[in-house]
Protein backbone atom coordinates (compact mmCIF):
# COMPACT_ATOMS: atom_id res chain seq x y z
CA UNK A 1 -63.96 5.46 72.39
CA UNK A 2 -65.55 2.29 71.06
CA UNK A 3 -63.46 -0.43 72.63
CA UNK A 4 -64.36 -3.31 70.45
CA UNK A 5 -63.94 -1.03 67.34
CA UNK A 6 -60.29 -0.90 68.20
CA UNK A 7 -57.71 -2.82 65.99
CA UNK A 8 -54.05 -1.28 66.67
CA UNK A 9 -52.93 -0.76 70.14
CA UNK A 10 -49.84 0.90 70.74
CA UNK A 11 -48.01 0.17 74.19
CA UNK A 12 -45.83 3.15 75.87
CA UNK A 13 -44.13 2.77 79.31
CA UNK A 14 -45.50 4.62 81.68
CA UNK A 15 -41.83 5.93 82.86
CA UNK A 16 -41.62 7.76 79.70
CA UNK A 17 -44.04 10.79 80.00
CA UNK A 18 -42.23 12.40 77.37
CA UNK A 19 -43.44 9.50 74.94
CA UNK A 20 -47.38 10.14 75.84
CA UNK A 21 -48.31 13.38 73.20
CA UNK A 22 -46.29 11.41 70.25
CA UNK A 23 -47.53 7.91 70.86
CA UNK A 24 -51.33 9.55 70.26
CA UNK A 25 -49.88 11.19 67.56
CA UNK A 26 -49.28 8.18 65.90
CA UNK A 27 -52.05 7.10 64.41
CA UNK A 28 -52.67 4.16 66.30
CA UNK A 29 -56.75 3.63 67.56
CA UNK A 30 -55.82 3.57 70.89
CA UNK A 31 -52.52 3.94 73.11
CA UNK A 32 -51.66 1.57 76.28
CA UNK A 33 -50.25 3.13 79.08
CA UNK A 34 -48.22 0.49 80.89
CA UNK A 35 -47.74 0.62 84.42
CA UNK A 36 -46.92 -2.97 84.98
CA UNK A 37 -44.08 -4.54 83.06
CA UNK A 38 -42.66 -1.71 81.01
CA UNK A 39 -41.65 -0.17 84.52
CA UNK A 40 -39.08 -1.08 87.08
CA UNK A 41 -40.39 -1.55 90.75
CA UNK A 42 -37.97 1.42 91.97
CA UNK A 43 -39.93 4.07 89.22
CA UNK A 44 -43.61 2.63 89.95
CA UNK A 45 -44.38 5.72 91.98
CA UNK A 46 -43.11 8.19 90.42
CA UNK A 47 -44.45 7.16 87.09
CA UNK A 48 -48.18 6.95 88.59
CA UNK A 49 -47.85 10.48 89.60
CA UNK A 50 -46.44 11.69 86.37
CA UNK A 51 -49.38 9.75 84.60
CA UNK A 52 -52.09 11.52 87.31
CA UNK A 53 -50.56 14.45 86.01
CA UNK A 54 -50.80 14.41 82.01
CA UNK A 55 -54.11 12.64 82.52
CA UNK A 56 -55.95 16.03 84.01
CA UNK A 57 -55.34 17.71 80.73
CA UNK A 58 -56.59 14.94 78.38
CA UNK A 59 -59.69 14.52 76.77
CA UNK A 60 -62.28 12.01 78.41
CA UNK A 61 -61.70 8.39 77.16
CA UNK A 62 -58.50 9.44 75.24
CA UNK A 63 -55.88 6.40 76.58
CA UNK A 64 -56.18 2.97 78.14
CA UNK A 65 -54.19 2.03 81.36
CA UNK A 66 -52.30 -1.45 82.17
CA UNK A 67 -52.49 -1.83 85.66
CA UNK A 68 -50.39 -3.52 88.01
CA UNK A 69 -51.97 -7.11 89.07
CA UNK A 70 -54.28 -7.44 91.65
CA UNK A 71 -52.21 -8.64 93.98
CA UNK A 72 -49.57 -6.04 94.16
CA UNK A 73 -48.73 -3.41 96.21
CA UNK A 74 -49.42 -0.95 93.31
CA UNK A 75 -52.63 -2.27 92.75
CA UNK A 76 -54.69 0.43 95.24
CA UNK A 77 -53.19 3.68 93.37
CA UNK A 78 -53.57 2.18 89.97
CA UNK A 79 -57.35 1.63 90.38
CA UNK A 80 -57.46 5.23 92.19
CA UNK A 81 -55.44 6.71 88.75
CA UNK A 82 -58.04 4.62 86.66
CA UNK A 83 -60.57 6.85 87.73
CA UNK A 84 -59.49 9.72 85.75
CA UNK A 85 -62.01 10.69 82.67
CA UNK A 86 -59.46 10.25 80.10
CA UNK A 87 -58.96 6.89 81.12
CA UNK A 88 -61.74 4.62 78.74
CA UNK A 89 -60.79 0.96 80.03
CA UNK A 90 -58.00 -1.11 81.92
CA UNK A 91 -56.08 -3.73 80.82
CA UNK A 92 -55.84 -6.21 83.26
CA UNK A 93 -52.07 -8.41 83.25
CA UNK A 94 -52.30 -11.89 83.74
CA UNK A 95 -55.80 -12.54 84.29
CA UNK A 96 -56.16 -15.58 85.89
CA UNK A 97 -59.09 -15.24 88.55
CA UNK A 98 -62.36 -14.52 87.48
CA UNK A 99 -63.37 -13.87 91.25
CA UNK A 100 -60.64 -10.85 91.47
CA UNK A 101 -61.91 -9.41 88.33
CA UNK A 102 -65.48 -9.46 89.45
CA UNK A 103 -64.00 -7.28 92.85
CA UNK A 104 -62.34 -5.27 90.18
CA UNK A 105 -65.20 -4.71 88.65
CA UNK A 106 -67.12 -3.46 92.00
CA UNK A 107 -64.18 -1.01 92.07
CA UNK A 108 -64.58 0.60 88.79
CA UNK A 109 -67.24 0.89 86.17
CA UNK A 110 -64.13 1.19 83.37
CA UNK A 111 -64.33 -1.79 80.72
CA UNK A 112 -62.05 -4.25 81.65
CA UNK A 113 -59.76 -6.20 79.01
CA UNK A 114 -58.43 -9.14 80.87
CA UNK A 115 -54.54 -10.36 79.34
CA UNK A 116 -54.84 -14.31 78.76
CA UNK A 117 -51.33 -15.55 79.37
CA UNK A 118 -51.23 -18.45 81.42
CA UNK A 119 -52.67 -22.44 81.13
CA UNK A 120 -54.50 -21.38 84.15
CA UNK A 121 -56.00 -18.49 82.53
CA UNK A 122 -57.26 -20.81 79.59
CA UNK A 123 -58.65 -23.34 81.77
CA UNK A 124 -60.91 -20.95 83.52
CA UNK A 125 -61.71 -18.70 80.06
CA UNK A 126 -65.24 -19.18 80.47
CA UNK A 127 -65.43 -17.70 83.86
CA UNK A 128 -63.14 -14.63 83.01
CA UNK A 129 -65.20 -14.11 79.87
CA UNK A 130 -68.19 -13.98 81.62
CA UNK A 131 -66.78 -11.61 84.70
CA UNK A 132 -68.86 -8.33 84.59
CA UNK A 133 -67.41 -5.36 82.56
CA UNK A 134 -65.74 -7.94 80.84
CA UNK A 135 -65.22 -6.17 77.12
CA UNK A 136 -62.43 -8.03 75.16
CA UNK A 137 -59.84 -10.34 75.58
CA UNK A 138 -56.01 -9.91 75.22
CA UNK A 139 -53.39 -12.60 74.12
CA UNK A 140 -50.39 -12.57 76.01
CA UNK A 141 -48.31 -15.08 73.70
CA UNK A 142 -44.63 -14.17 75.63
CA UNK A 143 -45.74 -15.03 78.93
CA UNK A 144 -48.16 -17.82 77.71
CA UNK A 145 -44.56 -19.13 76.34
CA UNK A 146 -43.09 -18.65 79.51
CA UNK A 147 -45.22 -20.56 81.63
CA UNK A 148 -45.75 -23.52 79.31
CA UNK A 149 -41.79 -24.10 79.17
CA UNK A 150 -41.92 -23.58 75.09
CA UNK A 151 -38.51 -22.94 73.07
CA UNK A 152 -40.43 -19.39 72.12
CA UNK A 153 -38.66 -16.66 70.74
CA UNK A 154 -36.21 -18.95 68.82
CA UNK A 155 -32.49 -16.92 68.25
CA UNK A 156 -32.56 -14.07 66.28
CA UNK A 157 -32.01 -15.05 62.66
CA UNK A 158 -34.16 -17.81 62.84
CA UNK A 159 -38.09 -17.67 61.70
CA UNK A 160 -40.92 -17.65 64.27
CA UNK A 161 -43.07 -20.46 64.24
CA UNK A 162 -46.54 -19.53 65.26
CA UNK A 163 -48.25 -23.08 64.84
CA UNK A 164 -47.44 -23.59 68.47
CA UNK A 165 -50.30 -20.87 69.80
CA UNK A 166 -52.75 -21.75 67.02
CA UNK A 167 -54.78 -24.18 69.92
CA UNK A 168 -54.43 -20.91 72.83
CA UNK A 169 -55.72 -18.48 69.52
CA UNK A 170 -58.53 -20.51 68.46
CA UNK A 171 -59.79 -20.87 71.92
CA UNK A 172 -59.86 -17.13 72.25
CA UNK A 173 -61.70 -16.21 69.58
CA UNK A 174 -64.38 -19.16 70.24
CA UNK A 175 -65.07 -17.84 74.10
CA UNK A 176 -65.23 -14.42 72.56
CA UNK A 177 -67.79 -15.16 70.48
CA UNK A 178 -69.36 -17.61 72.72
CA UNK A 179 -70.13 -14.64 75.70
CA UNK A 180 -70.93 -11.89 73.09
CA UNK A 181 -67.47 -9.86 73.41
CA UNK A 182 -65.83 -8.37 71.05
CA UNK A 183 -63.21 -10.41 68.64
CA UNK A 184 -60.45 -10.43 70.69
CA UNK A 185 -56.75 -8.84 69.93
CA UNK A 186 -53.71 -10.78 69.32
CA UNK A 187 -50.17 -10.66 70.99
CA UNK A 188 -47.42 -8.37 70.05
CA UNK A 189 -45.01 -9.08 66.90
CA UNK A 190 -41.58 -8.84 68.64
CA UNK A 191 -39.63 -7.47 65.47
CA UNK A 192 -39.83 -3.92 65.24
CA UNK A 193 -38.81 -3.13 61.56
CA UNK A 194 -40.10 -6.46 59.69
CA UNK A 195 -43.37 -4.91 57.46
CA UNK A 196 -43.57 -7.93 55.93
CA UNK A 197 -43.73 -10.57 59.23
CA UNK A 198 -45.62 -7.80 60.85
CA UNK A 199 -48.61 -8.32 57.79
CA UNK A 200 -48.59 -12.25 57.73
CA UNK A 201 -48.70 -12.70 61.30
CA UNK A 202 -51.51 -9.65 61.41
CA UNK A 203 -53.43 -11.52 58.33
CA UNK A 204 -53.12 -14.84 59.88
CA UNK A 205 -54.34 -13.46 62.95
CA UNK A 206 -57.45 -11.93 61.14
CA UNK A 207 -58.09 -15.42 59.43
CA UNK A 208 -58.30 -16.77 62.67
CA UNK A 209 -60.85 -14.08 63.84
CA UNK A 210 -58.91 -11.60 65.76
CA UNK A 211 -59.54 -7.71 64.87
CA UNK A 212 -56.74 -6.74 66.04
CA UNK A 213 -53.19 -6.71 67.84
CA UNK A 214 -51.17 -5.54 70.09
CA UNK A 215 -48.20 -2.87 68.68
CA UNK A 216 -44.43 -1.90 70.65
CA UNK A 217 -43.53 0.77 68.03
CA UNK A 218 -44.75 3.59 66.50
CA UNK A 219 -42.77 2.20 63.29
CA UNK A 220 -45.75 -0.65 63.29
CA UNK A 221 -48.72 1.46 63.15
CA UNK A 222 -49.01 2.33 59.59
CA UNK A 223 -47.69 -1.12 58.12
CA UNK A 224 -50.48 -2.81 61.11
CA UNK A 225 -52.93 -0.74 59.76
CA UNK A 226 -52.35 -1.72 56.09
CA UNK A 227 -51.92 -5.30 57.31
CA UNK A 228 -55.56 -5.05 58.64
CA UNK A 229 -57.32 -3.64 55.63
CA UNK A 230 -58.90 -5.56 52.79
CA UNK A 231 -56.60 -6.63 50.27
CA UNK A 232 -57.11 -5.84 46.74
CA UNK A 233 -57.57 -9.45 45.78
CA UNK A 234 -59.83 -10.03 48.40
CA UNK A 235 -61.73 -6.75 47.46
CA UNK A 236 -62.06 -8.37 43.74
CA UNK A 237 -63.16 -11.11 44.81
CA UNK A 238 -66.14 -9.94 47.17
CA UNK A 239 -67.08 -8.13 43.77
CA UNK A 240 -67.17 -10.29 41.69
CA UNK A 241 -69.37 -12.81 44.47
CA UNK A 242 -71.77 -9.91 45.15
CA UNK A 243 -72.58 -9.37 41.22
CA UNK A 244 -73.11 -12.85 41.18
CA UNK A 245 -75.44 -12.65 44.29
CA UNK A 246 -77.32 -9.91 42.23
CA UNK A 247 -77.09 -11.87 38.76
CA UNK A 248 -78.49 -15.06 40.63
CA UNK A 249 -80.83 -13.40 43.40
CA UNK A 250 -79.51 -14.64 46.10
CA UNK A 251 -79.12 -18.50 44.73
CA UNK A 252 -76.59 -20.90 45.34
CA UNK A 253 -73.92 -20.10 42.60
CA UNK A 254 -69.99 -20.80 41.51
CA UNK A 255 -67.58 -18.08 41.58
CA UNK A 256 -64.14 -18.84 39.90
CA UNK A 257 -65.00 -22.37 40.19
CA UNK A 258 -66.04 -22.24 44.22
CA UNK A 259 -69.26 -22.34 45.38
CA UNK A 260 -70.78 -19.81 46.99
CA UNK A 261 -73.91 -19.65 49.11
CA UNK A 262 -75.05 -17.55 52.08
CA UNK A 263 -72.10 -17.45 54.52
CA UNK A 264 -69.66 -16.71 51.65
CA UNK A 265 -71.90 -13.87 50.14
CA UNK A 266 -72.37 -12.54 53.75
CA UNK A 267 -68.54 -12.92 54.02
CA UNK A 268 -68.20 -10.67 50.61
CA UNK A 269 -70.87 -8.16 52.25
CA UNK A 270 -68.30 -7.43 55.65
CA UNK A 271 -65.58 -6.83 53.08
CA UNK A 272 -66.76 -4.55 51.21
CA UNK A 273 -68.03 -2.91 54.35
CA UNK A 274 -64.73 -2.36 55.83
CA UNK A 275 -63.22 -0.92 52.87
CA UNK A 276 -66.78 1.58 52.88
């Protein structure tokens, strides 16, 4: 599994065994197995050892795992379960201290995707970035919500404003870059059945430089996934600035009345790339 290739990540509760086989089934690039807070303290056990069950018959770096924190009492046969072959990296929940992900790191060789979801997470980014086995970084908008006393999710019926995490989002995807990681992947959309929230709030995410998000439904998959690809007018567009790039050789020219030079044409290049 190529962990920064992945762009849709579908969470399943790691209580609900019976949900494993269909969640890979659904077409997501990777499934989440959650032992943390999709599972009550009372079922912790029982769902590790129902998850160190279905993991001996899966294929080496088949799922990811959340873990419980570091500091919990769960924490010693999570990293043990980690182990497995089928299991390609850990999600790590509320990331806060780059010196317990380094001993994390001395426990397992697994990637590690750290969950950024606290102000003191994003005041120490650059030393959680640069922890070793450090592969991507997760935005945990609900919690990040939480802890910063913010009037987020508003009622039902009324519209999500997502201006309020643009700062938190911007800073991810500069430390990303800044340590060599892999774009980051943004938080979960909340509403199940909206297709059309679900692709503005993936497209805005893209704009901003994510690659790709976090899913709670097999319902999201396929709309996430369309969300993600090019769009036709975007596809037109890189076209139409590559036949100019051929037509000029390479020269400063306009397109459509815009200029384009280098970092445009290269932009044009990536799209029609992805759609390749």
């Amino acid at each position: 599994m190529d962990i920064n290739a992945l762009q849709t990540l579908l969470f399943v509760p790691a209580n609900r065994p019976e949900r494993f086989d269909k969640a890979l089934a659904s077409g997501a690039d990777a499934i989440i197995i959650d032992l943390e807070d999709a599972v009550p303290a009372a079922e912790k056990d029982a769902a590790s050892t129902a998850l160190s069950n279905w993991l001996e018959s899966q294929p080496a770096d088949s799922v990811l795992i959340r873990i419980n924190g570091t500091g919990s009492p769960w924490f010693s046969q999570d990293i043990t379960l980690c182990r497995s072959r089928a299991v390609a990296a850990i999600i790590v929940p509320k990331a806060d201290d780059p010196v317990a992900l380094t001993e994390l790191a001395h426990l397992s060789e697994k990637p590690l995707l750290p969950f950024i979801e606290s102000a003191l997470a994003f005041t120490r980014l650059d030393a959680i970035a640069s922890a070793p086995n450090v592969a991507r970084l997760l935005f945990g908008k609900l919690d990040l919500a939480l802890d910063l006393g913010m009037d987020y999710p508003p009622p039902a019926g009324e519209p999500l404003d997502e201006a309020a995490f643009l700062y938190a989002r911007s800073q991810l995807v500069m430390c990303s870059r800044v340590h060599g990681l892999g774009a980051p992947i943004d938080a979960i959309y909340t509403a199940i059945h909206d297709e059309k929230g679900l692709t503005d709030y993936a497209r805005q995410g893209m704009r901003l430089g994510f690659s790709g998000f976090l899913l709670i439904h097999p319902a999201q998959v396929t709309p996430a996934q369309k969300a993600l690809a090019p769009t036709s007018a975007q596809i037109l567009w890189a076209k139409h600035v590559l036949a100019a790039e051929v037509r000029e050789k390479g020269a400063v020219v306009a397109v459509s009345g815009n200029m384009v030079d280098l970092p445009v044409m290269a932009r044009a290049k990536r799209i029609m790339e992805l759609i390749e």
